[in-house]
PDB file of N, CA and C in Angstrom:
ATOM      1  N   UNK A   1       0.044 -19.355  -1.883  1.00  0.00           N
ATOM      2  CA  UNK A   1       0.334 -19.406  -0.461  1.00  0.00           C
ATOM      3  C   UNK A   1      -0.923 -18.970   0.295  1.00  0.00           C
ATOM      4  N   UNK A   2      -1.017 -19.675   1.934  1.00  0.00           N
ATOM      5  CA  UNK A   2      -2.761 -19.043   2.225  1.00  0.00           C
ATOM      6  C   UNK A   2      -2.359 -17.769   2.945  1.00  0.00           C
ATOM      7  N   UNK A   3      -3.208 -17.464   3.519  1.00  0.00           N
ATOM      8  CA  UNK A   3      -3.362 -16.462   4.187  1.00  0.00           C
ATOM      9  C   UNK A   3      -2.589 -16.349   5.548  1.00  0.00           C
ATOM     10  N   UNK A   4      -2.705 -18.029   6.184  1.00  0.00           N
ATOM     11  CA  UNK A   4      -2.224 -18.292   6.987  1.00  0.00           C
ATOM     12  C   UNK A   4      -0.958 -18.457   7.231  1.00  0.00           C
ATOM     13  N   UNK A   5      -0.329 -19.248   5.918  1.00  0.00           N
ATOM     14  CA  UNK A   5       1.189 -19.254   5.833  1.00  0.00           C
ATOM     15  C   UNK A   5       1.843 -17.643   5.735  1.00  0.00           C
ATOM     16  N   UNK A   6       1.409 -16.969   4.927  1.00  0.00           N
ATOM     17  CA  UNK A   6       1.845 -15.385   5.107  1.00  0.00           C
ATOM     18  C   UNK A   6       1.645 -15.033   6.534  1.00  0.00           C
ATOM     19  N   UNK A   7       0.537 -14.702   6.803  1.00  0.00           N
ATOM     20  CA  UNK A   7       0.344 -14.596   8.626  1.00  0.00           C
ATOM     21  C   UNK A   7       1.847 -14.870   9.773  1.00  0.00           C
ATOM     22  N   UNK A   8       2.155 -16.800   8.924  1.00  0.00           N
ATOM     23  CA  UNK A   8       3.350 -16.877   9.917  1.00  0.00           C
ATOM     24  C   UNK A   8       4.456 -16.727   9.486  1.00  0.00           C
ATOM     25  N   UNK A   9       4.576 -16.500   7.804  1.00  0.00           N
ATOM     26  CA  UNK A   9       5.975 -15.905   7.387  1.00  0.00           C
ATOM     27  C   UNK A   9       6.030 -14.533   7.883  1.00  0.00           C
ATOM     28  N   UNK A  10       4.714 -13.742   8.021  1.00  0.00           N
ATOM     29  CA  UNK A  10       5.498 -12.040   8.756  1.00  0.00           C
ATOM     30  C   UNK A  10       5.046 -12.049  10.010  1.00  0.00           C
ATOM     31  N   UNK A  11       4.991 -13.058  10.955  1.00  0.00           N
ATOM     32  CA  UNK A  11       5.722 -13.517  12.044  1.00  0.00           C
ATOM     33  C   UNK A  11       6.993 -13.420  12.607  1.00  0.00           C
ATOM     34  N   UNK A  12       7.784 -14.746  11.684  1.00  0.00           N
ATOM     35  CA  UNK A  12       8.766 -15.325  11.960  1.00  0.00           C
ATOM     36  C   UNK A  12       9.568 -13.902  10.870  1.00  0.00           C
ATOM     37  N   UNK A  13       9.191 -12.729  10.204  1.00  0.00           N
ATOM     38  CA  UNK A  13       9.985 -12.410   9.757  1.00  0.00           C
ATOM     39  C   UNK A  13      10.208 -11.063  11.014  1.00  0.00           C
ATOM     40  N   UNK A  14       8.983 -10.462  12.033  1.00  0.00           N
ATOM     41  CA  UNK A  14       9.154  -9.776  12.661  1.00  0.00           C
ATOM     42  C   UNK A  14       9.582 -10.283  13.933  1.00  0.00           C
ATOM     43  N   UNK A  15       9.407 -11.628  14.217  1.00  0.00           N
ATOM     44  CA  UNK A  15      10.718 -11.898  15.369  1.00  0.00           C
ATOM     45  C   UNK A  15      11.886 -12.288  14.852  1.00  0.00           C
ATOM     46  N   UNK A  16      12.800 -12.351  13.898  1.00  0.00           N
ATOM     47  CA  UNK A  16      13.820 -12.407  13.034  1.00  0.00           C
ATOM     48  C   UNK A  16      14.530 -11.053  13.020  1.00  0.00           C
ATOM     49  N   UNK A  17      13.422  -9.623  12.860  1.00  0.00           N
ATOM     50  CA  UNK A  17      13.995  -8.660  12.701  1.00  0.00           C
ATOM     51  C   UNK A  17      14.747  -8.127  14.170  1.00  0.00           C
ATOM     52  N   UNK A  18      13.247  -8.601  14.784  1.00  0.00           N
ATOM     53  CA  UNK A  18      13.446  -8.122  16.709  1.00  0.00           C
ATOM     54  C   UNK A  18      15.014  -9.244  16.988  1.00  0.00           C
ATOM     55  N   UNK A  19      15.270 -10.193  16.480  1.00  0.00           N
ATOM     56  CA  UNK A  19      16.185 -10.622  17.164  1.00  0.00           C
ATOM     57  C   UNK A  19      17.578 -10.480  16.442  1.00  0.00           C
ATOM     58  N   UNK A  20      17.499 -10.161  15.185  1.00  0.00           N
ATOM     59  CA  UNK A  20      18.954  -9.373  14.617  1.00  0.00           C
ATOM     60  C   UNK A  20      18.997  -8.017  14.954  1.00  0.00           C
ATOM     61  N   UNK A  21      18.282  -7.271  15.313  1.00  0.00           N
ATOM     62  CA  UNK A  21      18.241  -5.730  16.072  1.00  0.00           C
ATOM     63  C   UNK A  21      18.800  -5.777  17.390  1.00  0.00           C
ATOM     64  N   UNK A  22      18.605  -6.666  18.378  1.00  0.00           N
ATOM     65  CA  UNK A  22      19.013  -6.882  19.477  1.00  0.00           C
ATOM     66  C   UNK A  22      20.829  -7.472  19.539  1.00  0.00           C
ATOM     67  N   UNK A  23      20.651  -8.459  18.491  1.00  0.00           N
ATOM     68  CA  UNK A  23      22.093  -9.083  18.714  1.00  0.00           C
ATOM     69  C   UNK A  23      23.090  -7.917  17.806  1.00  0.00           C
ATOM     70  N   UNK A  24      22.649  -7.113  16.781  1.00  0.00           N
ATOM     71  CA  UNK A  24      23.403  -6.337  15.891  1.00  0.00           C
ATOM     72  C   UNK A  24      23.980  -5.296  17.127  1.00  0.00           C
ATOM     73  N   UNK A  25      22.710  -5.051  17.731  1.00  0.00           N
ATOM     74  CA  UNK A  25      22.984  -3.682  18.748  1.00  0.00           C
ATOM     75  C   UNK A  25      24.020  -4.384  19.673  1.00  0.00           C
ATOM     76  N   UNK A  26      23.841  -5.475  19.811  1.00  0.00           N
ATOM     77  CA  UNK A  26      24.982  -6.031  21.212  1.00  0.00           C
ATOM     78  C   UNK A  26      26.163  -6.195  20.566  1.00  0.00           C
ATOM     79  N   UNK A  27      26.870  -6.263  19.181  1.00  0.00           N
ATOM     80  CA  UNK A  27      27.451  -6.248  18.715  1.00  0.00           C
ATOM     81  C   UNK A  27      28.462  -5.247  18.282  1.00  0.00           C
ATOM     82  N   UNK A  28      27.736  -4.102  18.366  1.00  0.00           N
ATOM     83  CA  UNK A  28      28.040  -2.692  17.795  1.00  0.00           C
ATOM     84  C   UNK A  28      27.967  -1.955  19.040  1.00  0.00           C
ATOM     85  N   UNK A  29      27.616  -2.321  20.039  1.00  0.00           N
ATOM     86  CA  UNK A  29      27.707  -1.351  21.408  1.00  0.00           C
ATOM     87  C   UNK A  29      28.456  -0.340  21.376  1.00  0.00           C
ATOM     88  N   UNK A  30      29.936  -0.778  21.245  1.00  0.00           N
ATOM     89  CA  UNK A  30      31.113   0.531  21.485  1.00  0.00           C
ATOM     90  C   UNK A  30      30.895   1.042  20.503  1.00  0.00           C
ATOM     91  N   UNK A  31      30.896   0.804  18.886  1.00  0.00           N
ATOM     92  CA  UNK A  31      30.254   1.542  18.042  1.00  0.00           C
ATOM     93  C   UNK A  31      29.363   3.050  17.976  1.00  0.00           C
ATOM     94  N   UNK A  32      28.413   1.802  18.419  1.00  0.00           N
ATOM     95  CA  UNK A  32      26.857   2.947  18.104  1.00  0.00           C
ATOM     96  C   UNK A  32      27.260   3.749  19.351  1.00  0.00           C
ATOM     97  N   UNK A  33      28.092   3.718  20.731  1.00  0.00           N
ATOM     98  CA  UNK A  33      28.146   4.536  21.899  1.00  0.00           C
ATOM     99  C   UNK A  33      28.980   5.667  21.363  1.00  0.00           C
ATOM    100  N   UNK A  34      30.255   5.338  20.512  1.00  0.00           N
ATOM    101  CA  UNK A  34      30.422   6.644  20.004  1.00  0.00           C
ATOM    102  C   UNK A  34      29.854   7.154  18.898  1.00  0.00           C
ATOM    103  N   UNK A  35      29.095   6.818  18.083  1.00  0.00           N
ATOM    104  CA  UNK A  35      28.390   7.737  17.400  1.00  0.00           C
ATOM    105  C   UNK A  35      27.184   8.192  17.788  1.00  0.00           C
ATOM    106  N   UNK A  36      26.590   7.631  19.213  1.00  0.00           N
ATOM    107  CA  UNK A  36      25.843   8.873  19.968  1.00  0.00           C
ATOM    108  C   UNK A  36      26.275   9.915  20.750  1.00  0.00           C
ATOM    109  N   UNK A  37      27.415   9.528  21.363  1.00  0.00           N
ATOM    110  CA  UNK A  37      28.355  10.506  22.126  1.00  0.00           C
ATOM    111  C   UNK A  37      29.040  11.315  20.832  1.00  0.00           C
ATOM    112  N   UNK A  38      29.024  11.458  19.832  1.00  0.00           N
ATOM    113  CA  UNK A  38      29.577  12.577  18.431  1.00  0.00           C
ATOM    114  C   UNK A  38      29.357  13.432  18.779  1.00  0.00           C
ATOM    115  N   UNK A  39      29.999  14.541  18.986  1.00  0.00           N
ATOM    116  CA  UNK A  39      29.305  15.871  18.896  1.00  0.00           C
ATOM    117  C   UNK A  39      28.076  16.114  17.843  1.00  0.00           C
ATOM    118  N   UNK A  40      28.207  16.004  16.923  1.00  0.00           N
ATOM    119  CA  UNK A  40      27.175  16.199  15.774  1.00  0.00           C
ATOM    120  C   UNK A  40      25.895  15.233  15.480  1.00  0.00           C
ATOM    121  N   UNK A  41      26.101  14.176  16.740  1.00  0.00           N
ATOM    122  CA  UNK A  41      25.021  13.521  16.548  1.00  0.00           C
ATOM    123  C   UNK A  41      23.645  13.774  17.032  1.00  0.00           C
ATOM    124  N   UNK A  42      22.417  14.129  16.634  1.00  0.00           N
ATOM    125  CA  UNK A  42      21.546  14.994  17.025  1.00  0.00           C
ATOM    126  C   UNK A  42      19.892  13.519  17.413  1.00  0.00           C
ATOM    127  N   UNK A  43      19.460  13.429  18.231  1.00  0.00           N
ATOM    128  CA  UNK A  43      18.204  12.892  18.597  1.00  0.00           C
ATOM    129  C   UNK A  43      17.470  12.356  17.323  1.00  0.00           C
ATOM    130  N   UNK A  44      17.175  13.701  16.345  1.00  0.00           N
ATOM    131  CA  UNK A  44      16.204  13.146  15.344  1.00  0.00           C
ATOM    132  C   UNK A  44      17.233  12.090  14.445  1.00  0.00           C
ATOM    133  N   UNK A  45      18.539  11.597  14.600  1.00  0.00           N
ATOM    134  CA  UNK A  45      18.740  10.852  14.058  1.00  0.00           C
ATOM    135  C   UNK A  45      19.089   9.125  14.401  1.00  0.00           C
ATOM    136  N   UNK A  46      18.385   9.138  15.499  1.00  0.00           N
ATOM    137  CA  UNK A  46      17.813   7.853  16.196  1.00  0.00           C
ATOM    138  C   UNK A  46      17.347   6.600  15.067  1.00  0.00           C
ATOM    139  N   UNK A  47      16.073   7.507  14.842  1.00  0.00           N
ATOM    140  CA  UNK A  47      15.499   6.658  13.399  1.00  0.00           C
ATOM    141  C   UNK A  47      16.079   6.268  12.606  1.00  0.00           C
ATOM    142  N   UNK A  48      16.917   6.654  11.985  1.00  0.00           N
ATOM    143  CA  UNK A  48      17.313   6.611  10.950  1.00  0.00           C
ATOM    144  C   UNK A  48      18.733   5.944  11.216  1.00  0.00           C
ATOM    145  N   UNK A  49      19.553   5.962  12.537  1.00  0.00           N
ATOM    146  CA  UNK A  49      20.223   4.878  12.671  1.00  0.00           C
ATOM    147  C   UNK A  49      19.637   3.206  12.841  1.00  0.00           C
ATOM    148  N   UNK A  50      18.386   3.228  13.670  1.00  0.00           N
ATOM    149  CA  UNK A  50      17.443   2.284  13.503  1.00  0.00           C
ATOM    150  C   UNK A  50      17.207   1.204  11.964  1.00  0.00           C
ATOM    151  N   UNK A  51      16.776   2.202  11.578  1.00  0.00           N
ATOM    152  CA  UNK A  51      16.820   1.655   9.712  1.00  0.00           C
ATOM    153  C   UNK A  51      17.836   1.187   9.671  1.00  0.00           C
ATOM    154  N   UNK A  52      19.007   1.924   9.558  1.00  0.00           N
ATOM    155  CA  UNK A  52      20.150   1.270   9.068  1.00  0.00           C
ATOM    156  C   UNK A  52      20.603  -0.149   9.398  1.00  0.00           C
ATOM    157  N   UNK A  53      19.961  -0.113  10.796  1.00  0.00           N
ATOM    158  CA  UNK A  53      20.922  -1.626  11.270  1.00  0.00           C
ATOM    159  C   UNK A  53      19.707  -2.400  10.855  1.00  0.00           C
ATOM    160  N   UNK A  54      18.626  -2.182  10.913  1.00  0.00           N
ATOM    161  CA  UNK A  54      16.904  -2.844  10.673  1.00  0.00           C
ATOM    162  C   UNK A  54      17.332  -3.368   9.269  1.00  0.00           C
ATOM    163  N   UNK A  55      18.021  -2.930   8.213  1.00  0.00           N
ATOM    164  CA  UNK A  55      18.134  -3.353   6.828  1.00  0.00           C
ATOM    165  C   UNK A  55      19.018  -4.170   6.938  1.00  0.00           C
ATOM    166  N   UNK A  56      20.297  -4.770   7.479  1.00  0.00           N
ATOM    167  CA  UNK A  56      20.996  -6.059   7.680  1.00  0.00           C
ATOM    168  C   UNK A  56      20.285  -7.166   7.559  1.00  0.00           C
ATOM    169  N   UNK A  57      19.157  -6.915   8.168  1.00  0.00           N
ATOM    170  CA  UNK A  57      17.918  -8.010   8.307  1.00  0.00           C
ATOM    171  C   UNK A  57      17.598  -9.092   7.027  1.00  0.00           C
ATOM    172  N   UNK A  58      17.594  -7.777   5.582  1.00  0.00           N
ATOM    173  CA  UNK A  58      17.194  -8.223   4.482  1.00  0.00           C
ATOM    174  C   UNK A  58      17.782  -9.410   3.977  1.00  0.00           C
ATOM    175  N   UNK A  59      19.212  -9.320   4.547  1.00  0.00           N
ATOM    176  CA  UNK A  59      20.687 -10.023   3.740  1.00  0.00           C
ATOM    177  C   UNK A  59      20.115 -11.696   3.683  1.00  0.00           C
ATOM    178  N   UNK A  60      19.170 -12.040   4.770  1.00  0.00           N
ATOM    179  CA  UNK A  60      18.872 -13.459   5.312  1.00  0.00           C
ATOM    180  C   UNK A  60      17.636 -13.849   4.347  1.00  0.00           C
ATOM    181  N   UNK A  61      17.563 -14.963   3.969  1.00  0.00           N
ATOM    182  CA  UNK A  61      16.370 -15.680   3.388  1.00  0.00           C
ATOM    183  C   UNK A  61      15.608 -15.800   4.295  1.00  0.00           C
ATOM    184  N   UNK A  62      13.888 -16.258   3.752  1.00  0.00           N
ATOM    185  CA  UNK A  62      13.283 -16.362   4.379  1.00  0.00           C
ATOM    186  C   UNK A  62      13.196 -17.626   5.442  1.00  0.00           C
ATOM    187  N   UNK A  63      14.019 -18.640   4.845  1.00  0.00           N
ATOM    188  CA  UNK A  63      14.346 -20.020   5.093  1.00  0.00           C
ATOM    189  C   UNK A  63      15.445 -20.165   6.074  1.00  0.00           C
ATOM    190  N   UNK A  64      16.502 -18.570   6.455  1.00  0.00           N
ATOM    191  CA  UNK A  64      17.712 -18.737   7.185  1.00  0.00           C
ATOM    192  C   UNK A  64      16.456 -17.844   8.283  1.00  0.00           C
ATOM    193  N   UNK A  65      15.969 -17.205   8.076  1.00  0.00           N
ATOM    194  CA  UNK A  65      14.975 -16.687   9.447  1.00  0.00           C
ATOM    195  C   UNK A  65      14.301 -17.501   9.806  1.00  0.00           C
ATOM    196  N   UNK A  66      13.800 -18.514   8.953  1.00  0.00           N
ATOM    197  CA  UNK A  66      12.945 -19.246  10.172  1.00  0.00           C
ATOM    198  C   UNK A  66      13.630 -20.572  10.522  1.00  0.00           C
ATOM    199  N   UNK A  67      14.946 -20.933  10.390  1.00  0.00           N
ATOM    200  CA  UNK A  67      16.018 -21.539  11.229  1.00  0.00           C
ATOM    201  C   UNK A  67      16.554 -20.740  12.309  1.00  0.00           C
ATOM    202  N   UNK A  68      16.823 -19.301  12.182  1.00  0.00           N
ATOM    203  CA  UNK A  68      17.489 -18.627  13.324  1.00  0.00           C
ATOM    204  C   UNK A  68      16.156 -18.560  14.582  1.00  0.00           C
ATOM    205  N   UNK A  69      15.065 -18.217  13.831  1.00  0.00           N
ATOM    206  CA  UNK A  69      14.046 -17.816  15.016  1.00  0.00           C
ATOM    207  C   UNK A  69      13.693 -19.381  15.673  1.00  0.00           C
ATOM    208  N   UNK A  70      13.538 -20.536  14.640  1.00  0.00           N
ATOM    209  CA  UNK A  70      13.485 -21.998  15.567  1.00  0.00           C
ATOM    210  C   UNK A  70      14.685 -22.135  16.396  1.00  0.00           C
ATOM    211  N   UNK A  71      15.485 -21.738  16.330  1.00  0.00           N
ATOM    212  CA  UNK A  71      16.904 -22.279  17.090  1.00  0.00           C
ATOM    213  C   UNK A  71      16.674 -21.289  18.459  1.00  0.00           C
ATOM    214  N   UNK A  72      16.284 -20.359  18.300  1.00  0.00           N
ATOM    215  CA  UNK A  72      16.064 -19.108  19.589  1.00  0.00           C
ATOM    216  C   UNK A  72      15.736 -19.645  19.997  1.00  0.00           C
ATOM    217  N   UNK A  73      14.136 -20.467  19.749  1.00  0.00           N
ATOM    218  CA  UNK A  73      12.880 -20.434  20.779  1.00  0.00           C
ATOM    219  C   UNK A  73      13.386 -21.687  21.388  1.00  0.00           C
ATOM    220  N   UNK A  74      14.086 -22.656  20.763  1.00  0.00           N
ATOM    221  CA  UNK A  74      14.435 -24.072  21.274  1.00  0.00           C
ATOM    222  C   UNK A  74      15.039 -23.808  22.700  1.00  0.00           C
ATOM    223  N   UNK A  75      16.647 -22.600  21.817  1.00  0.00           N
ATOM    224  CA  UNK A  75      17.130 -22.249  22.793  1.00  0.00           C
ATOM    225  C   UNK A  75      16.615 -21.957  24.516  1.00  0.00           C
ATOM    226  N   UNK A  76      15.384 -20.861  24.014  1.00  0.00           N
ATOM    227  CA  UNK A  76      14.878 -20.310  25.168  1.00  0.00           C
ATOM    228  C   UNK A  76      14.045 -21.055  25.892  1.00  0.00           C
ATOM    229  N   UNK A  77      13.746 -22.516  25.257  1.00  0.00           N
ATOM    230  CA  UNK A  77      12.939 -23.649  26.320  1.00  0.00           C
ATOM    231  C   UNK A  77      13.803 -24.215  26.854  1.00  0.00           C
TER     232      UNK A  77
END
């Protein structure tokens, strides 16, 4: 593979991530609102809810990300 094709596979894999992070979070709203409103839920564990939803990401081939991210951008023209 060149240099170049990698270049745009971790591209299309970091707007893939940015756009299952966004739709996961719109998904989970009431969710994730009460497990920040928890009593026990503390700031430093931001991150690490981050990760969690950031790893859903993996579940997709590289071949279903760069159908979801072509269908966005179509979308968004």
């Amino acid at each position: 593979m060149s240099s170049q094709q990698q270049k745009a596979d971790k591209a299309t894999e970091a707007e893939f991530g940015s756009y299952y992070l966004q739709r996961t979070t719109q998904e989970l709203a009431e969710d994730l609102d009460k497990v920040r409103n928890a009593d026990d839920f503390k700031a430093e564990s931001v991150p690490f809810l981050v990760r969690a939803l950031q790893q859903g990401a993996v579940q997709f081939s590289p071949d279903d990300q760069k159908r979801t991210v072509s269908a966005v951008k179509q979308k968004e023209a």
